[in-house]
Each structure stands twice: as C-alpha cells, then as structure tokens.
PDB file of N, CA and C in Angstrom:
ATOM      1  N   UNK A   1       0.843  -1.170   0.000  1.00  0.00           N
ATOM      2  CA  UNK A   1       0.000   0.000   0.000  1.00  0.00           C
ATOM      3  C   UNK A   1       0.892   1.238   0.000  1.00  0.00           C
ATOM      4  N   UNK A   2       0.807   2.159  -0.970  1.00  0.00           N
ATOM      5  CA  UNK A   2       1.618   3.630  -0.873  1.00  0.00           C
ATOM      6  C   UNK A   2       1.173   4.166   0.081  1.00  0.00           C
ATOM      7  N   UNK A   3       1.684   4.733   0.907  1.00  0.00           N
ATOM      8  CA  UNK A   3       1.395   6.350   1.599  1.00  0.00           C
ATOM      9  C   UNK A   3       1.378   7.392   1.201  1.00  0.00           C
ATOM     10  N   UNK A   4       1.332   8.598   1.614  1.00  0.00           N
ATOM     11  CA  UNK A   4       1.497   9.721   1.197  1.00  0.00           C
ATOM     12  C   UNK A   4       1.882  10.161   3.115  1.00  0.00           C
ATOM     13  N   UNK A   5       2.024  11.482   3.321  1.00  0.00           N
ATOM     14  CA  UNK A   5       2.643  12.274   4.257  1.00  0.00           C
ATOM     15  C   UNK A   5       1.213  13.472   4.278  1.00  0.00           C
ATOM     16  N   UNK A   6       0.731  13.538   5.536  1.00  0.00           N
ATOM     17  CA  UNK A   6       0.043  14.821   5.833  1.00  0.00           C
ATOM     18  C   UNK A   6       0.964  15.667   6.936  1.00  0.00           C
ATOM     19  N   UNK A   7       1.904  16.896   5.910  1.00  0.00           N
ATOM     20  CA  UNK A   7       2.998  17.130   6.721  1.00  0.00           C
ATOM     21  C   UNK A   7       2.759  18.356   6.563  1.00  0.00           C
ATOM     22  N   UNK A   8       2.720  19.186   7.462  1.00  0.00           N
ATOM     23  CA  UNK A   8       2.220  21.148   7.385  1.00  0.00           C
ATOM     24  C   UNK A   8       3.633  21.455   7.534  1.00  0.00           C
ATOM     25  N   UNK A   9       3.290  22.725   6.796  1.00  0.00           N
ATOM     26  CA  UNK A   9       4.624  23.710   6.781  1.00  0.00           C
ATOM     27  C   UNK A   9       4.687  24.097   8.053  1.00  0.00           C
ATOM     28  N   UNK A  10       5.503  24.126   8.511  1.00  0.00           N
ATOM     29  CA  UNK A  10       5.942  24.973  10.246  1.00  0.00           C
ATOM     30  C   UNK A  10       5.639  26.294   9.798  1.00  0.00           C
ATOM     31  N   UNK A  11       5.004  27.683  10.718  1.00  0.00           N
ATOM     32  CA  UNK A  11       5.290  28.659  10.255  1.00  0.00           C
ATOM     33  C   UNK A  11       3.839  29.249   9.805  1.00  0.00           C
ATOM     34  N   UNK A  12       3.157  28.560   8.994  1.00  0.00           N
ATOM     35  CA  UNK A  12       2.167  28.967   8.525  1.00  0.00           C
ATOM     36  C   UNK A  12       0.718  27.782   9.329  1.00  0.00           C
ATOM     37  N   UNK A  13      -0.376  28.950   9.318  1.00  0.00           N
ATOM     38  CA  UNK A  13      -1.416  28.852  10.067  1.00  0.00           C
ATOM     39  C   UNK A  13      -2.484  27.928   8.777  1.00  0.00           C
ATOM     40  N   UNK A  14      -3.361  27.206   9.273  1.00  0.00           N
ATOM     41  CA  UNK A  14      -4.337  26.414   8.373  1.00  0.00           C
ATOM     42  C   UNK A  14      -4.959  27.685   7.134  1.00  0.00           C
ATOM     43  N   UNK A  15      -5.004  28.524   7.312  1.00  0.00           N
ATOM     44  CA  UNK A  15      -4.825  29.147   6.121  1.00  0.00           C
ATOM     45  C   UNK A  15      -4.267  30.011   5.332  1.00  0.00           C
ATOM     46  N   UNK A  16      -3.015  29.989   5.382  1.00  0.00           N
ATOM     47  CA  UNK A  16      -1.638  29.812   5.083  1.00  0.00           C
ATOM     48  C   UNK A  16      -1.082  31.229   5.440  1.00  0.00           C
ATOM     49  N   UNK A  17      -1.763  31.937   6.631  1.00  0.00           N
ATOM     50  CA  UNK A  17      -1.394  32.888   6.933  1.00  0.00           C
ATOM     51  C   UNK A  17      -0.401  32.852   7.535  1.00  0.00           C
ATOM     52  N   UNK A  18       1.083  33.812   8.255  1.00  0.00           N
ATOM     53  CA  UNK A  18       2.274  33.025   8.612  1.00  0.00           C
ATOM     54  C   UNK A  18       2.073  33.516  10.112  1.00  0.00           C
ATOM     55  N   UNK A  19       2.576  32.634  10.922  1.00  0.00           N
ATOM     56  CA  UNK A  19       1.660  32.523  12.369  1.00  0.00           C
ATOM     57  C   UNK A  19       3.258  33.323  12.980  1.00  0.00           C
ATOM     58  N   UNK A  20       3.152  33.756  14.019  1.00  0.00           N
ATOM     59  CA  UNK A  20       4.003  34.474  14.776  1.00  0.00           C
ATOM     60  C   UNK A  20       4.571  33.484  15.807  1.00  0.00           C
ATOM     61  N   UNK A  21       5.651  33.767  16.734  1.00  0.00           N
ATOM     62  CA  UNK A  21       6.724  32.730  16.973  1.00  0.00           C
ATOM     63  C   UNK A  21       5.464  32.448  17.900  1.00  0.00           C
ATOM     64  N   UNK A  22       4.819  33.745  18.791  1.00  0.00           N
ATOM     65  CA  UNK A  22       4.668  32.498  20.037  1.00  0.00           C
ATOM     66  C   UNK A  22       2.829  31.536  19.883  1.00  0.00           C
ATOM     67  N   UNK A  23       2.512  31.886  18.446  1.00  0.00           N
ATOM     68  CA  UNK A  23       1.767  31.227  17.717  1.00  0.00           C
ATOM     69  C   UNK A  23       1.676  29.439  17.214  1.00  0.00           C
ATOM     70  N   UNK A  24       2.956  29.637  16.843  1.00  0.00           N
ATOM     71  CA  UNK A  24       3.806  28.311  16.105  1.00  0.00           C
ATOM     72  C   UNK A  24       3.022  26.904  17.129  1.00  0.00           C
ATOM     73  N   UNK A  25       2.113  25.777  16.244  1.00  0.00           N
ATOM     74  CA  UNK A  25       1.697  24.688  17.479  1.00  0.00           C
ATOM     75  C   UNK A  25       2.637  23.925  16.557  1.00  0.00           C
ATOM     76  N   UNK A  26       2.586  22.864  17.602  1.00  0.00           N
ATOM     77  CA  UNK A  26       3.955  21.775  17.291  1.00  0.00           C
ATOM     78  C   UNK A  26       2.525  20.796  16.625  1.00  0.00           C
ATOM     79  N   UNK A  27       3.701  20.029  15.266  1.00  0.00           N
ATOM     80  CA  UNK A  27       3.068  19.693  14.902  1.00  0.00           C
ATOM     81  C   UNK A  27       3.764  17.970  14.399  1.00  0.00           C
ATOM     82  N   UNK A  28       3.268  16.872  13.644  1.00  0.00           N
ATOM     83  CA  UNK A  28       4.087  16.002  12.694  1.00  0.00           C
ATOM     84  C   UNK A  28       3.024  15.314  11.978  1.00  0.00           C
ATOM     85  N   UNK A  29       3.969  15.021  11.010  1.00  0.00           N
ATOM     86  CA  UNK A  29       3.538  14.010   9.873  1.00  0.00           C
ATOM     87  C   UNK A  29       2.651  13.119  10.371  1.00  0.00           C
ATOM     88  N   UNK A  30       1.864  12.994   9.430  1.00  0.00           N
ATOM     89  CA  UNK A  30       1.002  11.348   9.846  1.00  0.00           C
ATOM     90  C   UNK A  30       1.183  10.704   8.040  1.00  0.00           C
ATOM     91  N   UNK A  31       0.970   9.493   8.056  1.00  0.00           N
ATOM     92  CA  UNK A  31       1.201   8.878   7.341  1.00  0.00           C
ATOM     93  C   UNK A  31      -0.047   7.934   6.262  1.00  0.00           C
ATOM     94  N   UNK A  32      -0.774   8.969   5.326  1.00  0.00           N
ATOM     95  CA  UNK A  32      -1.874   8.399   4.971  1.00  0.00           C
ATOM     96  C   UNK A  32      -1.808   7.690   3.987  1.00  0.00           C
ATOM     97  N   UNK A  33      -2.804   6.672   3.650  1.00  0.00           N
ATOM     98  CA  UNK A  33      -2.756   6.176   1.999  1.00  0.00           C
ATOM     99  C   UNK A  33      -3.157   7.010   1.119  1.00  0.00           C
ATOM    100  N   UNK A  34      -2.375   7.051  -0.058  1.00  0.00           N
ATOM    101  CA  UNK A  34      -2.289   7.553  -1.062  1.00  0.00           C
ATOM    102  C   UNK A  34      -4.049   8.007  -1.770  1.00  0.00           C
ATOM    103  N   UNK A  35      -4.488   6.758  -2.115  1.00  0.00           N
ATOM    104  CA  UNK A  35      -5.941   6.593  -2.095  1.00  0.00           C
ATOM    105  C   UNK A  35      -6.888   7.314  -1.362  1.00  0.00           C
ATOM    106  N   UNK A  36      -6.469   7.184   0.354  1.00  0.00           N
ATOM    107  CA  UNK A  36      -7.592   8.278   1.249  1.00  0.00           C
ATOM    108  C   UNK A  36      -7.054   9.591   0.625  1.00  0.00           C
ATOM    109  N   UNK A  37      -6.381   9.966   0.347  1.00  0.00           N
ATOM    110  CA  UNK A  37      -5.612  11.415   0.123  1.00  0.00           C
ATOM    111  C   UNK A  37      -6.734  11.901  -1.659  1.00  0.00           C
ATOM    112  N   UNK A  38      -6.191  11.054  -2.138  1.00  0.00           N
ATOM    113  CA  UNK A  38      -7.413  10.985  -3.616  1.00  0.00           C
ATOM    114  C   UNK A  38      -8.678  11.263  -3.492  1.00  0.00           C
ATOM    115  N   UNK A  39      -9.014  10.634  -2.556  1.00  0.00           N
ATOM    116  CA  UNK A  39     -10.656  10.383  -1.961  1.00  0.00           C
ATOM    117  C   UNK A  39     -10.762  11.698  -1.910  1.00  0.00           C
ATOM    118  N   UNK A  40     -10.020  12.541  -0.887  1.00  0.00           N
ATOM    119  CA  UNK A  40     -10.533  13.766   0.248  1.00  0.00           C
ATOM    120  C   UNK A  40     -10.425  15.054  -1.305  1.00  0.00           C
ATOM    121  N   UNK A  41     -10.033  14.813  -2.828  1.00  0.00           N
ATOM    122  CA  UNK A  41      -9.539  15.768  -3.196  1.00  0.00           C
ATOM    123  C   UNK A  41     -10.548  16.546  -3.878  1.00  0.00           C
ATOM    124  N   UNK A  42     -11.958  15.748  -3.972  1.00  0.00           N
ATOM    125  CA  UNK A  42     -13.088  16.754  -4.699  1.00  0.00           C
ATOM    126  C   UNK A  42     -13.734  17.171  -3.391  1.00  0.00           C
ATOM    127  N   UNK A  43     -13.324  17.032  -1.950  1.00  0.00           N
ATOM    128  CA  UNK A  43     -14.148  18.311  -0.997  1.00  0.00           C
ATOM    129  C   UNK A  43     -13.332  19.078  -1.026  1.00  0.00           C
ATOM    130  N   UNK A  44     -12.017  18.902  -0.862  1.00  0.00           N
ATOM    131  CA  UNK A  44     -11.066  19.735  -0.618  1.00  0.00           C
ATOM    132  C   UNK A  44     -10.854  20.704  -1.418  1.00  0.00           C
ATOM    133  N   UNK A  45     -10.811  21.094  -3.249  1.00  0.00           N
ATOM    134  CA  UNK A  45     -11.256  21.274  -4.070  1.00  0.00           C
ATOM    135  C   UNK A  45     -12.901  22.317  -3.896  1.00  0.00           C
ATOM    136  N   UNK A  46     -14.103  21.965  -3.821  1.00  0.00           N
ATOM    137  CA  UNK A  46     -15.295  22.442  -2.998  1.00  0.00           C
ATOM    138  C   UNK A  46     -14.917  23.605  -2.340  1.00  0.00           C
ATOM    139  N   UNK A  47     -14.125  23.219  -1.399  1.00  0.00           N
ATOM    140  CA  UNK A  47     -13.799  24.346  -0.575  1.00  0.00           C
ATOM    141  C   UNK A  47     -12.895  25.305  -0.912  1.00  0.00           C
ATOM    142  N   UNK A  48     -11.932  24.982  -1.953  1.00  0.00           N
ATOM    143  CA  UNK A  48     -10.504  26.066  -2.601  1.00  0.00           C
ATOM    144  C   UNK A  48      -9.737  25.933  -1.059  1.00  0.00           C
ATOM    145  N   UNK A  49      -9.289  24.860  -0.624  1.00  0.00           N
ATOM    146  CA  UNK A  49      -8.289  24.166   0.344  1.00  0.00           C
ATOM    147  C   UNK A  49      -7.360  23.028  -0.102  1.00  0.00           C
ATOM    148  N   UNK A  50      -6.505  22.721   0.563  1.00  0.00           N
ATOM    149  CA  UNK A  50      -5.714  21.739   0.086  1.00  0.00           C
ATOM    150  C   UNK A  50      -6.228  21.110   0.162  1.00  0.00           C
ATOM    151  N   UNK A  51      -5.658  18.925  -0.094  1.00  0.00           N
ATOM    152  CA  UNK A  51      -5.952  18.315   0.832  1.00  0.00           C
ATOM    153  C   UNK A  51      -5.372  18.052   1.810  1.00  0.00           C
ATOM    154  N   UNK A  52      -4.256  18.506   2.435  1.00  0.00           N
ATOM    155  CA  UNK A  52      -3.516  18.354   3.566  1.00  0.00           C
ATOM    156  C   UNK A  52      -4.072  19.023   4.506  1.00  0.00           C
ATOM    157  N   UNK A  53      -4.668  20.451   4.097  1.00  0.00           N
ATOM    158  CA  UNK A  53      -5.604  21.288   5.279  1.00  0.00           C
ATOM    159  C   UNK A  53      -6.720  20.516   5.559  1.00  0.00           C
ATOM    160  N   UNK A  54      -7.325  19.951   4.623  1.00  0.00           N
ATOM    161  CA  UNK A  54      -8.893  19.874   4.522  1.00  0.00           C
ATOM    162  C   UNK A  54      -8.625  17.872   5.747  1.00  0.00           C
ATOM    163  N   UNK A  55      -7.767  17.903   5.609  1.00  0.00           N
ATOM    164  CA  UNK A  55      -7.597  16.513   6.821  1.00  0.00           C
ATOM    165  C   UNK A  55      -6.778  16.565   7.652  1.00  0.00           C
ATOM    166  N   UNK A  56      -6.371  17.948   7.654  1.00  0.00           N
ATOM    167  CA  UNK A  56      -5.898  18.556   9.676  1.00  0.00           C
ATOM    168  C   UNK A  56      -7.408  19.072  10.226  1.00  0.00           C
ATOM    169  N   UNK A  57      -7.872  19.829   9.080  1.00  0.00           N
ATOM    170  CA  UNK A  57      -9.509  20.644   9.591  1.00  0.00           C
ATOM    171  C   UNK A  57     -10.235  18.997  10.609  1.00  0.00           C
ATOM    172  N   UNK A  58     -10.457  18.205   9.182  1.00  0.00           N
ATOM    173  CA  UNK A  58     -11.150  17.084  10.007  1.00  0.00           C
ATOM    174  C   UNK A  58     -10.831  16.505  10.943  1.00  0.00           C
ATOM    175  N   UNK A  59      -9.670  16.533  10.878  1.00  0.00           N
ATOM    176  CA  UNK A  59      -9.109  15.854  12.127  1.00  0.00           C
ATOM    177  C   UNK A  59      -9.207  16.170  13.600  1.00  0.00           C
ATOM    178  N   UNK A  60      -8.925  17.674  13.575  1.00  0.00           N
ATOM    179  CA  UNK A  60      -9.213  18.939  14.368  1.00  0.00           C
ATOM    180  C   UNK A  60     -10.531  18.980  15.360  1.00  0.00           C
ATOM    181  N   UNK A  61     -11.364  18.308  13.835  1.00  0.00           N
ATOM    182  CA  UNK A  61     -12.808  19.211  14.384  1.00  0.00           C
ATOM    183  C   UNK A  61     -13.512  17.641  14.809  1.00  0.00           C
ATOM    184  N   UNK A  62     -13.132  16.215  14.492  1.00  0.00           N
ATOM    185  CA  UNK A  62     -13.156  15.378  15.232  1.00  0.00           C
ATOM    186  C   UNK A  62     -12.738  15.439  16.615  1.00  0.00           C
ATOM    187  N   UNK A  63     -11.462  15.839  16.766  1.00  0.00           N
ATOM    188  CA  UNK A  63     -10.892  15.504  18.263  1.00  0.00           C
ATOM    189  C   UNK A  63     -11.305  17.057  19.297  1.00  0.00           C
ATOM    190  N   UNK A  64     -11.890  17.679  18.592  1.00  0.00           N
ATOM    191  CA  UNK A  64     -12.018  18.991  19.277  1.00  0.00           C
ATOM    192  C   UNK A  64     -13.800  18.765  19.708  1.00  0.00           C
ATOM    193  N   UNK A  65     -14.219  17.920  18.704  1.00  0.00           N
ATOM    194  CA  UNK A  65     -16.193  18.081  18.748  1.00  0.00           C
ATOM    195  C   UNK A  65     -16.171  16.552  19.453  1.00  0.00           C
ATOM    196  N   UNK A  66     -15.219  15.754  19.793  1.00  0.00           N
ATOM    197  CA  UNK A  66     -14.892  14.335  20.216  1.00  0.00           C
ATOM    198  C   UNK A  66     -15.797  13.176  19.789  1.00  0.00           C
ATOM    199  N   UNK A  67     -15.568  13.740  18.320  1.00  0.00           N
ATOM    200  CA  UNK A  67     -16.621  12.565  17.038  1.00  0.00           C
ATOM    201  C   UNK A  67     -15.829  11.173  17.036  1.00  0.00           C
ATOM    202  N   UNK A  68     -14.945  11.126  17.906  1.00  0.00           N
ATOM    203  CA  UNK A  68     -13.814   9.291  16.636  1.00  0.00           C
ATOM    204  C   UNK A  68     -14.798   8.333  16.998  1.00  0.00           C
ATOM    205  N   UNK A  69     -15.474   8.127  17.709  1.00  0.00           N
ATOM    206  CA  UNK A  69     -16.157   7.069  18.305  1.00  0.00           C
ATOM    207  C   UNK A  69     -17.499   7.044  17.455  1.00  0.00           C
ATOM    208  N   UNK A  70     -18.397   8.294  17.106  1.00  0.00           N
ATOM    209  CA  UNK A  70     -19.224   8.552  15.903  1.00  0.00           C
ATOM    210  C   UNK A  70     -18.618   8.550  14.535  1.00  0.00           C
ATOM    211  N   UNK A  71     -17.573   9.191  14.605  1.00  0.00           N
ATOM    212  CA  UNK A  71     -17.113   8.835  13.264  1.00  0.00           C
ATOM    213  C   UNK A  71     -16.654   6.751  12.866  1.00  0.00           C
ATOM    214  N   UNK A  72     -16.206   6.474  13.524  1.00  0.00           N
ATOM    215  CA  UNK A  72     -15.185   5.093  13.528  1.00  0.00           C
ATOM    216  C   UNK A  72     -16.495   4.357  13.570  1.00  0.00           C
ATOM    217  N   UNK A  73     -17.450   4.250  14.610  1.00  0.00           N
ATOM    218  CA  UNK A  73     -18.350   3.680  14.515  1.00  0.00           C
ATOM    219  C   UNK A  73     -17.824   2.159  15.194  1.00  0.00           C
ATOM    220  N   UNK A  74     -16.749   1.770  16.150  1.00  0.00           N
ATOM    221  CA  UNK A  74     -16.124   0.582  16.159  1.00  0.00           C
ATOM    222  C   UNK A  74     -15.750   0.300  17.334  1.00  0.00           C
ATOM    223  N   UNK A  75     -17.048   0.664  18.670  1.00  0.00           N
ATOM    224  CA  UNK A  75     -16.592   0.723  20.100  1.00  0.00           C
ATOM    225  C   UNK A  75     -16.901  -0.812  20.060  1.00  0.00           C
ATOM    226  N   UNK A  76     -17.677  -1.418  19.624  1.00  0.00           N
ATOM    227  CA  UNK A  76     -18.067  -2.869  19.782  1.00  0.00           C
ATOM    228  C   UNK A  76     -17.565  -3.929  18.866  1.00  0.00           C
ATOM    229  N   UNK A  77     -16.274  -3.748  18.384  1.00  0.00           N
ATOM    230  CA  UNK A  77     -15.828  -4.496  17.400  1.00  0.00           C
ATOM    231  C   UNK A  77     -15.119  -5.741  18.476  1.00  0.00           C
ATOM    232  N   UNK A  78     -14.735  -5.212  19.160  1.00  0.00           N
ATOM    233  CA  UNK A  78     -13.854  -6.107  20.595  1.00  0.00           C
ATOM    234  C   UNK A  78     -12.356  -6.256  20.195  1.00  0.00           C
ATOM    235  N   UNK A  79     -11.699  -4.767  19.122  1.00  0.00           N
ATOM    236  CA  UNK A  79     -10.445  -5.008  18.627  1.00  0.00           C
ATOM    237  C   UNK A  79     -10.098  -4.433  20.055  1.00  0.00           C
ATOM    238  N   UNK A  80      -8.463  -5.031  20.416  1.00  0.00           N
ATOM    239  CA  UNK A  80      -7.935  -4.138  21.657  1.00  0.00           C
ATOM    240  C   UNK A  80      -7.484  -2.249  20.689  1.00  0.00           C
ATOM    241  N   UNK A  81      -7.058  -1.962  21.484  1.00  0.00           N
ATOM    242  CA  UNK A  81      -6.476  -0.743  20.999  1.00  0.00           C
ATOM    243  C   UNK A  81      -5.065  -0.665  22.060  1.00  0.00           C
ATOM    244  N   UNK A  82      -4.004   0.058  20.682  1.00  0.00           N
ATOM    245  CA  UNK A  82      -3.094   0.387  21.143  1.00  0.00           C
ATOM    246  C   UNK A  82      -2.874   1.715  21.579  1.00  0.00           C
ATOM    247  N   UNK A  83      -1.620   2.442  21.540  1.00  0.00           N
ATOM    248  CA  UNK A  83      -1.539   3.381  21.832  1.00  0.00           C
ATOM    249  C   UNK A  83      -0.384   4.299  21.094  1.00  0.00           C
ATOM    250  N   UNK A  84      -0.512   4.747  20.011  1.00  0.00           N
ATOM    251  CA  UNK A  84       0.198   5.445  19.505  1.00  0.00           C
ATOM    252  C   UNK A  84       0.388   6.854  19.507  1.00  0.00           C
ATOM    253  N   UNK A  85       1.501   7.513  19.178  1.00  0.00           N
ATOM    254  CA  UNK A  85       1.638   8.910  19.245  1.00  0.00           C
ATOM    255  C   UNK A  85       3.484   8.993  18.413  1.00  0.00           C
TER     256      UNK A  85
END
C-alpha cells in the first residue's frame, strides 16, 4: 500500500497565513494512503483548500467536537487498541 505524508509547513497557520513565533503549534507528519488522500480531493477542491488542510480541519474538528467514536463507529468491534503517538 503507498502512503502519502500529511505534513504542514511549520510557520504557517491552516490558512496559510504566517503565524508568529509564540503562535507556532507543534506539529508532525502522519502517514496516509495515497488513495484516502485521492478520496478527500473533490471536498477539498469544494472548498478552494488543500488536501492536507482539509484533513488537519477534520481531524481537528473530530478531536475537538470528540466525534472518533461517531465517526469510527467501532466501540463494539472487541479489537484491543493500542496506543500510539
């Protein structure tokens, strides 16, 4: 399976305004498939956003509105979960 990289420029703000030092959030790569990245490119597009913004936004507004469990849909699957970071 290819990946692709959802990797933000340091420096600049989700809309690509350039953020000031004591602005700057720490940030890293995540590592998506190529394919999900394809998928996300006619909303992303919709909106005149990347797709690298348009799946920090979601990501964001999942862990900020605390959707993964509505979104994933997979509290009863009985997979364990690990713990990554």
């Amino acid at each position: 399976m290819t990946r692709g990289l959802i990797s933000p420029v340091y420096g600049f703000g989700a809309d690509g305004a350039r953020e000031t030092r004591g602005e700057r959030r720490r940030m890293r790569p995540v590592p998506v498939p190529v394919d999900v990245l394809e998928g996300l490119q006619p909303a992303a597009r919709e909106r005149g956003i990347s797709v690298p913004e348009l799946a920090q936004r979601l990501l964001e507004t999942i862990s900020a509105e605390k959707m993964v469990t509505a979104v994933l849909d997979d509290e009863a699957d009985g997979k364990p979960r690990g713990r990554y970071l």
